[in-house]
PDB file of N, CA and C in Angstrom:
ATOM      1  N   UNK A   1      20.691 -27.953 -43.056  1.00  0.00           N
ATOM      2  CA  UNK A   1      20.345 -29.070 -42.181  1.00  0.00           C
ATOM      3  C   UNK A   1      19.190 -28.685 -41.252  1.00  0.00           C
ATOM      4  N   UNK A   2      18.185 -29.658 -40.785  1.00  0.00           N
ATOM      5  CA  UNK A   2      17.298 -29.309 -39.729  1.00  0.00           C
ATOM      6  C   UNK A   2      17.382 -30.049 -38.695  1.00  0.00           C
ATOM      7  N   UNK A   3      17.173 -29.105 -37.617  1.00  0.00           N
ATOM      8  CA  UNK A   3      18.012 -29.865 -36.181  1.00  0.00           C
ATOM      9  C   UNK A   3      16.035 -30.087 -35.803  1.00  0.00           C
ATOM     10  N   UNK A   4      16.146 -31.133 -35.291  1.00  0.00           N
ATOM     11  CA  UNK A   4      15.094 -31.900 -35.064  1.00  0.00           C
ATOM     12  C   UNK A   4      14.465 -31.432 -33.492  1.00  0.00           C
ATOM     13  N   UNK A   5      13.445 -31.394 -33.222  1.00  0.00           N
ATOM     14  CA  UNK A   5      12.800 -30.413 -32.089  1.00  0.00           C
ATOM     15  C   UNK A   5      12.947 -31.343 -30.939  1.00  0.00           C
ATOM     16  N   UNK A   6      13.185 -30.645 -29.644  1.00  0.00           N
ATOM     17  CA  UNK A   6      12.992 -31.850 -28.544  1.00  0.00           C
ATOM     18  C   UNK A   6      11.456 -32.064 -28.010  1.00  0.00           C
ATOM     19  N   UNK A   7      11.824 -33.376 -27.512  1.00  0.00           N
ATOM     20  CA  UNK A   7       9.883 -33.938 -27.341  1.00  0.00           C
ATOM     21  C   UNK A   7       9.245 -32.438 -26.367  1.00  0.00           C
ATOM     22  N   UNK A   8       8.161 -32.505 -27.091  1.00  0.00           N
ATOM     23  CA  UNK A   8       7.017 -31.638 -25.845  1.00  0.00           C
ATOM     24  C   UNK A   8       7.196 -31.930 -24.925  1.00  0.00           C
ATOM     25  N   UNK A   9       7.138 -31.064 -23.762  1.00  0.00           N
ATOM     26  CA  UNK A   9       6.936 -31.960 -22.635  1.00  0.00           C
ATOM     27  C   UNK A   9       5.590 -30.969 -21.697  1.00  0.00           C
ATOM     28  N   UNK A  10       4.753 -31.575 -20.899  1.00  0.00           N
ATOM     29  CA  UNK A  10       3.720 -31.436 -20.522  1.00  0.00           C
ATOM     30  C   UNK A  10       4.095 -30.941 -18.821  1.00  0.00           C
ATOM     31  N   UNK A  11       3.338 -30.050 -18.718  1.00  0.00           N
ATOM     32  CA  UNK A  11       3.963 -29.656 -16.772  1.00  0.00           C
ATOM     33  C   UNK A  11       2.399 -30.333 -16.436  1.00  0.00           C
ATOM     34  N   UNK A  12       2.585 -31.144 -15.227  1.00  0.00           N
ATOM     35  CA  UNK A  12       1.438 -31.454 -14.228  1.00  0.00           C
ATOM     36  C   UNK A  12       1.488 -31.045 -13.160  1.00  0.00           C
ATOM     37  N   UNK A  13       0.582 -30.365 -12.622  1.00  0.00           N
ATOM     38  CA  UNK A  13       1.076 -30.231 -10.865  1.00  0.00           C
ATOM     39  C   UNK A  13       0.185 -31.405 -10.430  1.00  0.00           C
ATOM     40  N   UNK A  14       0.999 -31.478  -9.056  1.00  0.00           N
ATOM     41  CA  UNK A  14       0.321 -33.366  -8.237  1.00  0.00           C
ATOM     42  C   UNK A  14       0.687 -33.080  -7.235  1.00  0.00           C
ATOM     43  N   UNK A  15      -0.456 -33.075  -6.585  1.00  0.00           N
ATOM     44  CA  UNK A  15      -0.231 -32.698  -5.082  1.00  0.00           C
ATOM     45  C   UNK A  15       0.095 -33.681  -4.127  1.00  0.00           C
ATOM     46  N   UNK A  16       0.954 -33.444  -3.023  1.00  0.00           N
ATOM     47  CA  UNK A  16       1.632 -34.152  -1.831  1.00  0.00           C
ATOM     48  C   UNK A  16       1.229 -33.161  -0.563  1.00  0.00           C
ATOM     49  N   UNK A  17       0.332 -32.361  -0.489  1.00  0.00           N
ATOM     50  CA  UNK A  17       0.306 -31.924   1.067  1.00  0.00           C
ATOM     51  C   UNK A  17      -0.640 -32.709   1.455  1.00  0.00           C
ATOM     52  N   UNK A  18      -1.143 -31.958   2.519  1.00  0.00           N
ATOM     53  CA  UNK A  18      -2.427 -32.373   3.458  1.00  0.00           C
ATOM     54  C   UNK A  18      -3.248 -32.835   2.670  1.00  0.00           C
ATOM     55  N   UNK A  19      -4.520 -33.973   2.883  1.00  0.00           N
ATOM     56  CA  UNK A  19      -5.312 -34.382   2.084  1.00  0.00           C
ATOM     57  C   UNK A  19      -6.513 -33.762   2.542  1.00  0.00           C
ATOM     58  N   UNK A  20      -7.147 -33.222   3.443  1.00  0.00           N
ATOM     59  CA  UNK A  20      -7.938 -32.224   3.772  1.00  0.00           C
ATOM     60  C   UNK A  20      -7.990 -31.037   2.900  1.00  0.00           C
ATOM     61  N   UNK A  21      -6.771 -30.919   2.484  1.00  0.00           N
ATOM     62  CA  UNK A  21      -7.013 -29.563   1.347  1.00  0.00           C
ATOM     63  C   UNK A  21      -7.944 -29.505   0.123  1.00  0.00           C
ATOM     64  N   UNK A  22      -8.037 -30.855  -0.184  1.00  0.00           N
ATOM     65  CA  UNK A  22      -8.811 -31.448  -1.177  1.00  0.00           C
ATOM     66  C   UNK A  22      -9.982 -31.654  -1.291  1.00  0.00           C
ATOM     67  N   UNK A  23     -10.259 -32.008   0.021  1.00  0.00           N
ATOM     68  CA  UNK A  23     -12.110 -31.416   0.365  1.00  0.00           C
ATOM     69  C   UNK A  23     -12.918 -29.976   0.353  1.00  0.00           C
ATOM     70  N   UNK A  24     -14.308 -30.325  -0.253  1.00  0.00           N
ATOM     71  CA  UNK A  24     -14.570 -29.243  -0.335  1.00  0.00           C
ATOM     72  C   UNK A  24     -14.998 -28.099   0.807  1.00  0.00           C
ATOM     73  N   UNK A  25     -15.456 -27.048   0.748  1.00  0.00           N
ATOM     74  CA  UNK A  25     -16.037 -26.286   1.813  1.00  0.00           C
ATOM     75  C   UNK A  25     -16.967 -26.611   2.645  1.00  0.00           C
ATOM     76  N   UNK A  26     -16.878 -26.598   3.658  1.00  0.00           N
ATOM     77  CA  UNK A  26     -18.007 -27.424   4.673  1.00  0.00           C
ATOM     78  C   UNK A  26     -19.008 -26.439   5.549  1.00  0.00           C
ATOM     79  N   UNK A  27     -19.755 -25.400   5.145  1.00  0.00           N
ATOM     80  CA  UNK A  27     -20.268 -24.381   6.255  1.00  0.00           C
ATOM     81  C   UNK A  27     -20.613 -25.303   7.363  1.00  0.00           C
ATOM     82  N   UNK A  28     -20.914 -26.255   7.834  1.00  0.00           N
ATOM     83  CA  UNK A  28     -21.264 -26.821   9.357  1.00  0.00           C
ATOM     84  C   UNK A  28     -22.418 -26.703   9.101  1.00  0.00           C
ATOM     85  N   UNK A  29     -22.845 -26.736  10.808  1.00  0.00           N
ATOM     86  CA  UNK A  29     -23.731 -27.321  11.387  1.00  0.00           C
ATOM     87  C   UNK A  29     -25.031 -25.994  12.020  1.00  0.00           C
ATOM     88  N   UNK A  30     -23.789 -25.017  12.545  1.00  0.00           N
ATOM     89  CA  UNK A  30     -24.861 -24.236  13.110  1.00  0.00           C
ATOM     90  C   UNK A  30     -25.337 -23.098  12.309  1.00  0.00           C
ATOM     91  N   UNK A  31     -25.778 -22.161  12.950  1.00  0.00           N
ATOM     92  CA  UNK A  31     -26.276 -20.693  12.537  1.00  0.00           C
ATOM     93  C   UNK A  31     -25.657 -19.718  12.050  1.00  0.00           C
ATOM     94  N   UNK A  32     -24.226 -19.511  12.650  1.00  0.00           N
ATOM     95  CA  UNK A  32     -23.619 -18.382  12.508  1.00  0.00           C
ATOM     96  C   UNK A  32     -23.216 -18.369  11.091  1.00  0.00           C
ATOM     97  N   UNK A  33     -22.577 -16.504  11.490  1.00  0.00           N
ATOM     98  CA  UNK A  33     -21.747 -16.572   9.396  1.00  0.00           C
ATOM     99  C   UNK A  33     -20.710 -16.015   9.471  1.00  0.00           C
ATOM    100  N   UNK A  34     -19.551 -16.992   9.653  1.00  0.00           N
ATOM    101  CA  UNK A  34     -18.348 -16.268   9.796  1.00  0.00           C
ATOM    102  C   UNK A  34     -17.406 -16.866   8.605  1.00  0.00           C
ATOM    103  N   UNK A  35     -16.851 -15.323   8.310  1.00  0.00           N
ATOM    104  CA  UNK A  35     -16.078 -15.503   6.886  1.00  0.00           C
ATOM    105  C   UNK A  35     -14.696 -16.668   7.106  1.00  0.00           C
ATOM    106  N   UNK A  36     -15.000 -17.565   6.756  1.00  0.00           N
ATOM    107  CA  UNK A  36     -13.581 -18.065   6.894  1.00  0.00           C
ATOM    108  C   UNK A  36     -12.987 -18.542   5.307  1.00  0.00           C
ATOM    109  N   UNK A  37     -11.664 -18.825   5.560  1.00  0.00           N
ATOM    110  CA  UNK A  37     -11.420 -19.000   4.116  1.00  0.00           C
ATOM    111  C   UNK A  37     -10.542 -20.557   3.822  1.00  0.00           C
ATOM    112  N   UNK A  38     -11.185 -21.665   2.543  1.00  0.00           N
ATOM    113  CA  UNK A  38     -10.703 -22.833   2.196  1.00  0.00           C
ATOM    114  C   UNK A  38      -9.874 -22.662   1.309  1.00  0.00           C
ATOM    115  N   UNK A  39      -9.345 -24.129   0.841  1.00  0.00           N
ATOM    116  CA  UNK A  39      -8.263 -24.338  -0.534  1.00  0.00           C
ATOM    117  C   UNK A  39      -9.099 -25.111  -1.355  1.00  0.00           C
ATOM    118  N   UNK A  40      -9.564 -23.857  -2.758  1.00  0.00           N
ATOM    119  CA  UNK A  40     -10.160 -24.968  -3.937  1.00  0.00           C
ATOM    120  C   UNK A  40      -8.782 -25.355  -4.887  1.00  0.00           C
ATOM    121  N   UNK A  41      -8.982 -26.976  -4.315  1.00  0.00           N
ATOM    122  CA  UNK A  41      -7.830 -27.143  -5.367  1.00  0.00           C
ATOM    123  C   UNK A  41      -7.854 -27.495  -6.866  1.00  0.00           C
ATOM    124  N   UNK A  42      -9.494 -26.741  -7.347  1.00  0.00           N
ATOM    125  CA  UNK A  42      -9.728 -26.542  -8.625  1.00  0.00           C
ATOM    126  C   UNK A  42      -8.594 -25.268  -9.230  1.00  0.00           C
ATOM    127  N   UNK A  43      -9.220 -24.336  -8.660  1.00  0.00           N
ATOM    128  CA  UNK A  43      -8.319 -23.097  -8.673  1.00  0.00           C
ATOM    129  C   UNK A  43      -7.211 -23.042  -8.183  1.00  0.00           C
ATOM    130  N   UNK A  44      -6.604 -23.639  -7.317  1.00  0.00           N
ATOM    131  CA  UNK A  44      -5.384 -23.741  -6.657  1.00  0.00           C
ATOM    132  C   UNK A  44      -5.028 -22.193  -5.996  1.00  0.00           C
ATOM    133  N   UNK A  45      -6.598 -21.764  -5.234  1.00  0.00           N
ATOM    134  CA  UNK A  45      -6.379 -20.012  -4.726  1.00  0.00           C
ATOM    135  C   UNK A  45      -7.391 -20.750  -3.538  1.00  0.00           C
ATOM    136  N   UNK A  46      -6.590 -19.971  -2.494  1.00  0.00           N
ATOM    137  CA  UNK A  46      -7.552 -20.350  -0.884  1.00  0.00           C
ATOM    138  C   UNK A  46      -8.652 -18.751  -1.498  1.00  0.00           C
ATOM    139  N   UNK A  47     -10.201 -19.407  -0.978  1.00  0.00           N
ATOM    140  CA  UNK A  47     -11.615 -18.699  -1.065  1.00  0.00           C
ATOM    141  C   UNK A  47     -12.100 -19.032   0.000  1.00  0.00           C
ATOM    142  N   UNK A  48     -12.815 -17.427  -0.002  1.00  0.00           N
ATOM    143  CA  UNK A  48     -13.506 -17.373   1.398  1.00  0.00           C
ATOM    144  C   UNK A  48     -14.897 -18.181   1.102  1.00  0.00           C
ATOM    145  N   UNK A  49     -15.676 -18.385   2.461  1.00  0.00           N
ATOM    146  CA  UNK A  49     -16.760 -19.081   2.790  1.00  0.00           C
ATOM    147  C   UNK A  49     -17.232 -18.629   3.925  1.00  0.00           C
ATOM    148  N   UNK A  50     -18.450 -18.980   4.253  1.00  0.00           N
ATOM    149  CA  UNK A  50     -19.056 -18.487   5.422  1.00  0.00           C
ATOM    150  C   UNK A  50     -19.709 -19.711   6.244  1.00  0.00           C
ATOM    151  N   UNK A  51     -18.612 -19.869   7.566  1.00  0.00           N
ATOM    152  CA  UNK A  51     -18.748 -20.952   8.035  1.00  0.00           C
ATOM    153  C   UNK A  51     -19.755 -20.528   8.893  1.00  0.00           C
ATOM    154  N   UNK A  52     -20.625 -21.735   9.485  1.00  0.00           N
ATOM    155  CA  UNK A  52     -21.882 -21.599  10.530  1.00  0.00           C
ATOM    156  C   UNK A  52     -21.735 -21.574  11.515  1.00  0.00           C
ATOM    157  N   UNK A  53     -19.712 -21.984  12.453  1.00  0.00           N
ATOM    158  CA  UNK A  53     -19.671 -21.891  14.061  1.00  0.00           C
ATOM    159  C   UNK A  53     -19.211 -23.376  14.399  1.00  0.00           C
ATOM    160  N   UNK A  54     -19.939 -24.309  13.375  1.00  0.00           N
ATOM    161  CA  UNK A  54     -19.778 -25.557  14.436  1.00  0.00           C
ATOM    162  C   UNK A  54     -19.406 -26.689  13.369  1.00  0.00           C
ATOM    163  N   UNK A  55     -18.708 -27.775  13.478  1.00  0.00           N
ATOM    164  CA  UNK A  55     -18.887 -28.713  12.394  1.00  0.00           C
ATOM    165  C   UNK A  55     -18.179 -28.378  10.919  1.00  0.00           C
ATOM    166  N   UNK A  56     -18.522 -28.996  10.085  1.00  0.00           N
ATOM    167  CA  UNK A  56     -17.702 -28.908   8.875  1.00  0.00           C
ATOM    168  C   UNK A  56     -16.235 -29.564   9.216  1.00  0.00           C
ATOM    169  N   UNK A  57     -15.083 -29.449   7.944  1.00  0.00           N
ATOM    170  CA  UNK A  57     -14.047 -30.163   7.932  1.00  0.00           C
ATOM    171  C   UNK A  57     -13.362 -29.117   8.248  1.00  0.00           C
ATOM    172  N   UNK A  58     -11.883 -29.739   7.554  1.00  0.00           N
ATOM    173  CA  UNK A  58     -10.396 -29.234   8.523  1.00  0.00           C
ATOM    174  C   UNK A  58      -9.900 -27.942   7.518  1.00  0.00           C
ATOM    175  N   UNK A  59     -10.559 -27.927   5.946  1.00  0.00           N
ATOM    176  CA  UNK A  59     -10.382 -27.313   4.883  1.00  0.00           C
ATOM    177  C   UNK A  59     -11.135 -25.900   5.695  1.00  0.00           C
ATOM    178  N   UNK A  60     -10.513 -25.239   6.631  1.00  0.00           N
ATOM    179  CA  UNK A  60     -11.583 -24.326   7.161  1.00  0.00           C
ATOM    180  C   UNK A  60     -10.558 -23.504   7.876  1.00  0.00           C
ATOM    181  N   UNK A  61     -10.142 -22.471   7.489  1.00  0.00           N
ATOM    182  CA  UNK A  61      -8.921 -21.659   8.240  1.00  0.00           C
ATOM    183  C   UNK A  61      -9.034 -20.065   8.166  1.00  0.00           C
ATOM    184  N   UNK A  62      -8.857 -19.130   9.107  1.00  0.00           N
ATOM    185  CA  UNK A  62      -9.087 -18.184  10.264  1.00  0.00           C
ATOM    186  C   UNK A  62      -8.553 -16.794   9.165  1.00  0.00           C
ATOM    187  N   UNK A  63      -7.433 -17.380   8.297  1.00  0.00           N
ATOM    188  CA  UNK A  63      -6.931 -15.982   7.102  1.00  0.00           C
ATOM    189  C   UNK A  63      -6.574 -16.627   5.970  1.00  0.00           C
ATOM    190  N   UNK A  64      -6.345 -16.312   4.982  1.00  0.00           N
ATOM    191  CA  UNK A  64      -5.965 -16.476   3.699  1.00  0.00           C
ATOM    192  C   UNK A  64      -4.416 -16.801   3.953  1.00  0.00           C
ATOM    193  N   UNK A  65      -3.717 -16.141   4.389  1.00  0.00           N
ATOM    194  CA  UNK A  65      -2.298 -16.400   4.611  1.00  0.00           C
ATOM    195  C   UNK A  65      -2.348 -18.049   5.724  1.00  0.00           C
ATOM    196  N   UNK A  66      -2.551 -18.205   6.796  1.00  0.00           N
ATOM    197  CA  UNK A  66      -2.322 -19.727   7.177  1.00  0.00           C
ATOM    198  C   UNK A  66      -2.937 -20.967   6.126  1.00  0.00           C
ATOM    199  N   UNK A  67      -4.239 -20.427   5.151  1.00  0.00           N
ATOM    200  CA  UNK A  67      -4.857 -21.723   4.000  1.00  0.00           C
ATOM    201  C   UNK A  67      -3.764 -21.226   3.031  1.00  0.00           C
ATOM    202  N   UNK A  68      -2.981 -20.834   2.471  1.00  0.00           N
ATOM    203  CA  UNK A  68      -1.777 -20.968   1.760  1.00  0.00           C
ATOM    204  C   UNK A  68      -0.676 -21.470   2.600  1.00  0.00           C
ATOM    205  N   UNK A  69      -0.197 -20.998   3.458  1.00  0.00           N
ATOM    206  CA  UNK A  69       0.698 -21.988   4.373  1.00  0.00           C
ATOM    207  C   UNK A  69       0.619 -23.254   4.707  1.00  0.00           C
ATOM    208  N   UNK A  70      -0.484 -23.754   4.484  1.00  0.00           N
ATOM    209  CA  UNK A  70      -0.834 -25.359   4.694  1.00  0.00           C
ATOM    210  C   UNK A  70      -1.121 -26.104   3.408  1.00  0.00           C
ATOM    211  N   UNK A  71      -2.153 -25.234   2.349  1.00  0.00           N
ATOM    212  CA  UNK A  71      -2.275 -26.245   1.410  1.00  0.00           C
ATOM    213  C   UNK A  71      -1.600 -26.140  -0.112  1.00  0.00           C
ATOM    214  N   UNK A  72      -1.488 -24.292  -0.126  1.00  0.00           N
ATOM    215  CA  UNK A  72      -0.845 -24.375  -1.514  1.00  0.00           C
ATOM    216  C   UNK A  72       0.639 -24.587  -1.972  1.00  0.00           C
ATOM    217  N   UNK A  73       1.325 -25.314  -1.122  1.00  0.00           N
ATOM    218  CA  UNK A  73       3.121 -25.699  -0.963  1.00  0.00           C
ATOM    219  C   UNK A  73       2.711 -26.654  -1.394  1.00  0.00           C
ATOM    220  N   UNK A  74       1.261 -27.434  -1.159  1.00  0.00           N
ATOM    221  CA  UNK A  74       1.428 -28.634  -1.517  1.00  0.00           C
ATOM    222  C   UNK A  74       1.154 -29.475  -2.641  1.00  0.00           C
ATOM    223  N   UNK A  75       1.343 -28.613  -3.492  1.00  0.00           N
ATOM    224  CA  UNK A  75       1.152 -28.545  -5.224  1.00  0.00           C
ATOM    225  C   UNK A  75       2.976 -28.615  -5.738  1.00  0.00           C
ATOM    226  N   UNK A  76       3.422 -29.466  -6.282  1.00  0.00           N
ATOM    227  CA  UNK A  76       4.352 -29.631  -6.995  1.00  0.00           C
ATOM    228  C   UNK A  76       4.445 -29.483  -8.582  1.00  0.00           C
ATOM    229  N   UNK A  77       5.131 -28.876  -9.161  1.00  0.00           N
ATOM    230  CA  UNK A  77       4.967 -29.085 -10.754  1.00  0.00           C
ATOM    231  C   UNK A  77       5.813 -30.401 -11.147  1.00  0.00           C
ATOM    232  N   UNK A  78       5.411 -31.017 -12.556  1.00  0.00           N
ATOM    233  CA  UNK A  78       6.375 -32.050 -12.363  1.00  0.00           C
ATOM    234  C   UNK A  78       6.078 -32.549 -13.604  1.00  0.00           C
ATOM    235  N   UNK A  79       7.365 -32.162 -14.476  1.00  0.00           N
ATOM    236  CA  UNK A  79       7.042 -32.493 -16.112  1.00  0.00           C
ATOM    237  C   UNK A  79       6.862 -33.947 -16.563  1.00  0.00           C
ATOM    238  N   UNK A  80       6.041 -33.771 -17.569  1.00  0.00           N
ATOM    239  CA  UNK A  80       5.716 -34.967 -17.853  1.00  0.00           C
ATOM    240  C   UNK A  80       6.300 -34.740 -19.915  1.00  0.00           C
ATOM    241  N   UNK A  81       7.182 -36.395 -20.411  1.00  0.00           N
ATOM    242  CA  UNK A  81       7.232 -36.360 -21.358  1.00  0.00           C
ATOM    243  C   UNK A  81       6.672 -36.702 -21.959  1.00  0.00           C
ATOM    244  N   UNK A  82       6.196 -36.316 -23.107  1.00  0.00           N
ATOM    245  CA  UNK A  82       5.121 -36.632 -23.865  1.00  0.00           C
ATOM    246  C   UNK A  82       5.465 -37.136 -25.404  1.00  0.00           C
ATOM    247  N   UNK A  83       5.178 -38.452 -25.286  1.00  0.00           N
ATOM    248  CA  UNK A  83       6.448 -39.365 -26.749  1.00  0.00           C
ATOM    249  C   UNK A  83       5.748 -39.446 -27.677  1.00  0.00           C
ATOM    250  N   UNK A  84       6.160 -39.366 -28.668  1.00  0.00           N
ATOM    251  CA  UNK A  84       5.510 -38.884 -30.351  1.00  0.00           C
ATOM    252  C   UNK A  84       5.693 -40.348 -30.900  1.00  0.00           C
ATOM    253  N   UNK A  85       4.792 -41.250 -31.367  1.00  0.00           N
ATOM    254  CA  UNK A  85       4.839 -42.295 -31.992  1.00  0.00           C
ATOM    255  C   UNK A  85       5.342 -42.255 -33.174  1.00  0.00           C
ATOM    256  N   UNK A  86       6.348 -42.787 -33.528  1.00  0.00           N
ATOM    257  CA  UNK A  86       6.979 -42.823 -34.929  1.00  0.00           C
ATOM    258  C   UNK A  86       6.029 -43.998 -35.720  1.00  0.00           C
ATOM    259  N   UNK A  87       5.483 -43.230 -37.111  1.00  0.00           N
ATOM    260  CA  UNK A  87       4.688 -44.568 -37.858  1.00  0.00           C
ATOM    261  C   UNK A  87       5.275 -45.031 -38.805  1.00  0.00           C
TER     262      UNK A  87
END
């Protein structure tokens, strides 16, 4: 006998945190170059940047450990079934 396979099923992650996380890196406005580090939520890994001092968005945080504390919780996995058309 053949026991028949269960449907594929597809993992999505879909994010529910902050929506600032989602923007990209903003160096600002002024001169300076200070390493700070964002959330690419291409990669879903907080990267450093070199902010200018002044300006730019909220995607802009002081260590790697507080831009994971804010944006990468906010990635959920969340299967998706994926239905096989019978012809």
């Amino acid at each position: 006998p053949v026991t028949p396979k269960p449907p594929k099923r597809k993992i999505k992650a879909v994010y529910v945190g902050p929506s600032w996380c989602l923007t990209p890196a903003d160096r600002g406005l002024c001169s300076a170059n200070v390493t700070r580090f964002y959330f690419d939520s291409v990669s879903m890994k907080c990267l450093t940047f070199s902010y200018s001092g002044c300006g730019g968005n909220e995607n802009n945080f002081t260590s790697r450990q507080s831009c994971r504390r804010a944006c990468r919780k906010g990635f959920i996995q969340k299967r998706v079934k994926r239905r096989i058309k019978e012809r």
